[in-house]
Protein backbone atom coordinates (compact mmCIF):
# COMPACT_ATOMS: atom_id res chain seq x y z
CA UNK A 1 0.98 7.63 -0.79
CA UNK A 2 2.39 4.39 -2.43
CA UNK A 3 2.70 2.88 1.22
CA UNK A 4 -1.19 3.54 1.33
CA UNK A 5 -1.57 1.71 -1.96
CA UNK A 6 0.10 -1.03 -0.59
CA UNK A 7 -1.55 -1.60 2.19
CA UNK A 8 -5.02 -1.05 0.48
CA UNK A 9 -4.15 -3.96 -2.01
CA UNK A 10 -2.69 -6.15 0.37
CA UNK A 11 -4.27 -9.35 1.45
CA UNK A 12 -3.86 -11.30 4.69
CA UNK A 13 -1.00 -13.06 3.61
CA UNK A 14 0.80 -9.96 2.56
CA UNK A 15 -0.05 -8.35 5.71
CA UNK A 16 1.60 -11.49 7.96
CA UNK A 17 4.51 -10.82 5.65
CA UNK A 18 5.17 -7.35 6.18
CA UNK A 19 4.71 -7.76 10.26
CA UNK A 20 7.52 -10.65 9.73
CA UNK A 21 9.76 -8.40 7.96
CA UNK A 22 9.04 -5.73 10.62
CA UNK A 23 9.69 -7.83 13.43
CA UNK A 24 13.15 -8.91 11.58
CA UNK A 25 12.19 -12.32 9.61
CA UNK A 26 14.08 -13.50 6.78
CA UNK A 27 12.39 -14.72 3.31
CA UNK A 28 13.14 -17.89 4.47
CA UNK A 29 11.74 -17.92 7.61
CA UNK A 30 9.01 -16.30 6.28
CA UNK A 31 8.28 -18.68 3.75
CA UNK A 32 8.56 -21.69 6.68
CA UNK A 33 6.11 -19.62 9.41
CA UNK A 34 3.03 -19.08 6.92
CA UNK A 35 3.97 -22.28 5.09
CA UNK A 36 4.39 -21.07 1.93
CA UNK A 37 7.17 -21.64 -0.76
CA UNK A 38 10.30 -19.02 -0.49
CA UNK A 39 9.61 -18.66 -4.12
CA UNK A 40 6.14 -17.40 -3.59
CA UNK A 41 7.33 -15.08 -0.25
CA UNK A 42 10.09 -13.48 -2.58
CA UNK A 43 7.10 -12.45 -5.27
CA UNK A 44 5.13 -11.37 -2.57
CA UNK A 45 7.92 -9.29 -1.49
CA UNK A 46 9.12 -8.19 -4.86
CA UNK A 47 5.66 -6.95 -5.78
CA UNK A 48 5.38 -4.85 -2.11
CA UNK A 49 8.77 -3.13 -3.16
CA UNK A 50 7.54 -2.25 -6.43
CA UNK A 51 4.53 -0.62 -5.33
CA UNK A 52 6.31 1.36 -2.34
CA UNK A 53 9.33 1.98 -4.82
CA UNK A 54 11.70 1.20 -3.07
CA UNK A 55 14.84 -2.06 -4.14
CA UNK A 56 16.00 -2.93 -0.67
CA UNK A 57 14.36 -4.68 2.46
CA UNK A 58 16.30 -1.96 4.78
CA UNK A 59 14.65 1.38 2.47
CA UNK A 60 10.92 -1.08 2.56
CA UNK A 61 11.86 -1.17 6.39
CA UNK A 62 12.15 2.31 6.74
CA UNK A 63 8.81 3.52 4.19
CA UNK A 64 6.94 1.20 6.88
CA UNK A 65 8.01 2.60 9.98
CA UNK A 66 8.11 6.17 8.49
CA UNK A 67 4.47 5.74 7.55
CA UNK A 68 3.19 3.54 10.74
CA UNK A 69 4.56 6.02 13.16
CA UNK A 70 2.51 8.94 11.20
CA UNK A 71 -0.48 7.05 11.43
């Protein structure tokens, strides 16, 4: 349900950013490939985990895949 939230809320940025963090991508690299600050990726990310509840980029990882492989 909260990975459904997220995804409803999320704009095209946030969307690149969670198929970067699927595909392995670091907040760093993240920040460089959609030319955005780290500080502003981190937020991003921060926000994504709050809504999915989850504290980790491994457990965010999982929610994803768990919920993308129901679809």
């Amino acid at each position: 349900m909260n990975t459904e939230k997220l995804l409803a809320l999320c704009d095209d940025t946030d969307r690149h950013i969670i198929e970067l963090i699927l595909g392995g991508k670091s907040a760093a690299r993240i920040a460089e490939t959609l030319y955005l600050s780290q500080s502003a990726v981190k937020y991003k990310i921060k926000k994504m985990y709050n809504i999915c509840e989850v504290k980790s980029k491994d457990r965010f990882i999982s929610v994803l895949n768990k919920y993308l492989t129901k679809s």
